[in-house]
Protein backbone atom coordinates (compact mmCIF):
# COMPACT_ATOMS: atom_id res chain seq x y z
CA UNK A 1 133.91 139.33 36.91
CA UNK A 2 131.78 138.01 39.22
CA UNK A 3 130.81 139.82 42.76
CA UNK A 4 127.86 139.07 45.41
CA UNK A 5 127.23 140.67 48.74
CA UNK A 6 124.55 140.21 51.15
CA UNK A 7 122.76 143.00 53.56
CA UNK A 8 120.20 142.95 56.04
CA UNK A 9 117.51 145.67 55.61
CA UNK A 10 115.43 146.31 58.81
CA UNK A 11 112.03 146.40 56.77
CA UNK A 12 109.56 143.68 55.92
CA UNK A 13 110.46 141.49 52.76
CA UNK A 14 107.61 143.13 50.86
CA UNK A 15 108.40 146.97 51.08
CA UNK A 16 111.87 145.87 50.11
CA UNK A 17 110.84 143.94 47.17
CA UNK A 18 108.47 146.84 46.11
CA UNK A 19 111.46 149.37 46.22
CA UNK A 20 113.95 146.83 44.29
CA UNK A 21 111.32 146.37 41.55
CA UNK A 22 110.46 150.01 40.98
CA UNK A 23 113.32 150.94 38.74
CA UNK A 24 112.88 154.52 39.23
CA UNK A 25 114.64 154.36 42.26
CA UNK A 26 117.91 152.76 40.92
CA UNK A 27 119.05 156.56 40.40
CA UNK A 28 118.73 157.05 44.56
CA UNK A 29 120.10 154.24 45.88
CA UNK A 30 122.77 153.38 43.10
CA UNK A 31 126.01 156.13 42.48
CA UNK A 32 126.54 155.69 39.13
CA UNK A 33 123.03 155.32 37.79
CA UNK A 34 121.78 158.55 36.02
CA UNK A 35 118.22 156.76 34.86
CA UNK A 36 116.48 154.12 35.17
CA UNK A 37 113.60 152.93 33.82
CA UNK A 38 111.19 150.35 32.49
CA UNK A 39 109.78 150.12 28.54
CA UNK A 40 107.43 147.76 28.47
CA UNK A 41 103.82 148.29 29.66
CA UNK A 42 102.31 146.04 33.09
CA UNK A 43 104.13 145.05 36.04
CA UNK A 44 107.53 143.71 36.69
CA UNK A 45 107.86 140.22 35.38
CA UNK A 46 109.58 137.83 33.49
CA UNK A 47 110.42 139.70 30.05
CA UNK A 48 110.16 143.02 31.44
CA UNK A 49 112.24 145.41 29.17
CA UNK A 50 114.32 148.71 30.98
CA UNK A 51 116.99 151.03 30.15
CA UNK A 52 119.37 152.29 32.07
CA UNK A 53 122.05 155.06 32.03
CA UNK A 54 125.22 155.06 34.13
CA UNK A 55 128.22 158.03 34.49
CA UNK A 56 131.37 156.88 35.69
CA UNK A 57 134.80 158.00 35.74
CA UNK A 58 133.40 160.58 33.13
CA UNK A 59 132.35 157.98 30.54
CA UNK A 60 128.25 158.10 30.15
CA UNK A 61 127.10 154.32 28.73
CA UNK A 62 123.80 153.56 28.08
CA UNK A 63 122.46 149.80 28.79
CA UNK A 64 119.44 147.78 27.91
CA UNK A 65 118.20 144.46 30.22
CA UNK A 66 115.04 142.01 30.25
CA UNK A 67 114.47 140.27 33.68
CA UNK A 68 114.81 136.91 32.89
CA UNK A 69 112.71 134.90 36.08
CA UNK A 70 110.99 136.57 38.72
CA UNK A 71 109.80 134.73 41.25
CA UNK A 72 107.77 137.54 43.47
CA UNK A 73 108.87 137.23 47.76
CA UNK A 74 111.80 135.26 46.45
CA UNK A 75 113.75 136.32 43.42
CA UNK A 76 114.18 138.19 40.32
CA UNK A 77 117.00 138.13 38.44
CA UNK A 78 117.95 139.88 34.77
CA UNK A 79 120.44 140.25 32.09
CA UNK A 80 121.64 142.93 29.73
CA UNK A 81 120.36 142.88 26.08
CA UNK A 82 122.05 145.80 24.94
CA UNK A 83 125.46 147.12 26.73
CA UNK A 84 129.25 147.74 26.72
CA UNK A 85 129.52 144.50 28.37
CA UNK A 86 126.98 141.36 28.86
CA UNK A 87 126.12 141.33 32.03
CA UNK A 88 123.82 139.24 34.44
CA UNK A 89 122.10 139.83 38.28
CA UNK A 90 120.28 138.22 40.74
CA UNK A 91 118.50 139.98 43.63
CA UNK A 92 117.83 137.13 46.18
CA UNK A 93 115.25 138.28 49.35
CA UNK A 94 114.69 136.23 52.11
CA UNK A 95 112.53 137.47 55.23
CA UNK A 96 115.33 136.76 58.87
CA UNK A 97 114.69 137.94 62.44
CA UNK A 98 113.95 142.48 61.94
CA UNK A 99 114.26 142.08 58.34
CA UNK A 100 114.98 141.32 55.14
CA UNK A 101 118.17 139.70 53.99
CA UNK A 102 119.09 140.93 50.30
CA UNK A 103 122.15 138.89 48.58
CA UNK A 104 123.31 140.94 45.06
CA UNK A 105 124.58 138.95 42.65
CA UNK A 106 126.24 139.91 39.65
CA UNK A 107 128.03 138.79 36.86
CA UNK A 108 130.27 140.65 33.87
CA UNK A 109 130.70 137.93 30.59
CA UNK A 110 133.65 139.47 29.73
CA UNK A 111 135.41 137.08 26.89
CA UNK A 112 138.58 136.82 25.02
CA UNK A 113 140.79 139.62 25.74
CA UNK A 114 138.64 141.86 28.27
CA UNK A 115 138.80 138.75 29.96
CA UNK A 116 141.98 139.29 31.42
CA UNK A 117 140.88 142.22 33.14
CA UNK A 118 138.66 140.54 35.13
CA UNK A 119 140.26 141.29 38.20
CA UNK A 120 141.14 144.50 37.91
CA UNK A 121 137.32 145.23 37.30
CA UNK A 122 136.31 143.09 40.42
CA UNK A 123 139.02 145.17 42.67
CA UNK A 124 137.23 148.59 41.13
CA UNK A 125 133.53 147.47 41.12
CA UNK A 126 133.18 144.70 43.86
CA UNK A 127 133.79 147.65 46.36
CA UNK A 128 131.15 150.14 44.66
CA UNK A 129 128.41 147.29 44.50
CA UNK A 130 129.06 146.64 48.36
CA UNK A 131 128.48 150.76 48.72
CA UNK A 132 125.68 150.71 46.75
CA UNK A 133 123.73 147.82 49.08
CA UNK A 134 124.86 149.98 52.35
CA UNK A 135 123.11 153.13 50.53
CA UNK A 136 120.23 150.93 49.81
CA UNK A 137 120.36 149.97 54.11
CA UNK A 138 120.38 153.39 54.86
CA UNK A 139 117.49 154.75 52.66
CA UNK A 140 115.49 152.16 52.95
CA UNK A 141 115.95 151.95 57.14
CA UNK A 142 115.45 156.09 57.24
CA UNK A 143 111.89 155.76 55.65
């Protein structure tokens, strides 16, 4: 499964790079998420560890990621080390005219026979990620 989407957030690249980065606020912006948070000590960087816990359709899973690059006012992207499913993102920031244009990448490794469900899980989740980067607009815009 593989979805991106792309928003404009009326706020300078920097506040909106600040807010993706701080984990914490994965739980406001994101349905599903329940926590969020990071386990290793300093800033975000390249081999950051976090944990993350997610409720949906009743069923409570519990995953572990590392960001794998991070380049700061450009990038940062990260992959799961510990989870139902391997998965993979990219946030991608790039400051446009009243803003900051976000694109949301993200990638499910499913293999073998959860590979045929691959679009199934793209019809269910490709619209919630799209949600999720609208909620992100509106919080982010209302501050």
């Amino acid at each position: 499964m593989h979805i991106q989407h792309s928003v404009i957030i009326g706020k300078p690249l920097e506040e909106v790079e600040a807010y993706l980065t701080d984990v914490s606020n994965n739980c406001v912006w994101q349905e599903d998420v329940t926590e969020s948070s990071v386990i290793t000590d300093g800033p975000i960087g390249t081999g950051t560890k976090g944990v993350e816990s997610r409720s949906f359709m009743n069923f409570s899973f519990r995953t572990e990621w590392i960001v794998t690059e991070y380049s700061p006012g450009k990038s940062f992207s990260f992959e799961s080390t510990s989870s139902v499913a391997p998965y993979e993102g990219t946030f991608e920031l790039e400051s446009v005219e009243n803003g900051t244009k976000v694109t949301f990448t993200f990638t499910i490794r499913a293999s073998g026979f959860h590979a045929l469900f691959d679009p199934v899980m793209n019809s269910i989740f490709a619209p919630r990620f799209r949600s999720n980067l609208e909620r992100l607009v509106t919080i982010m815009e209302s501050s």
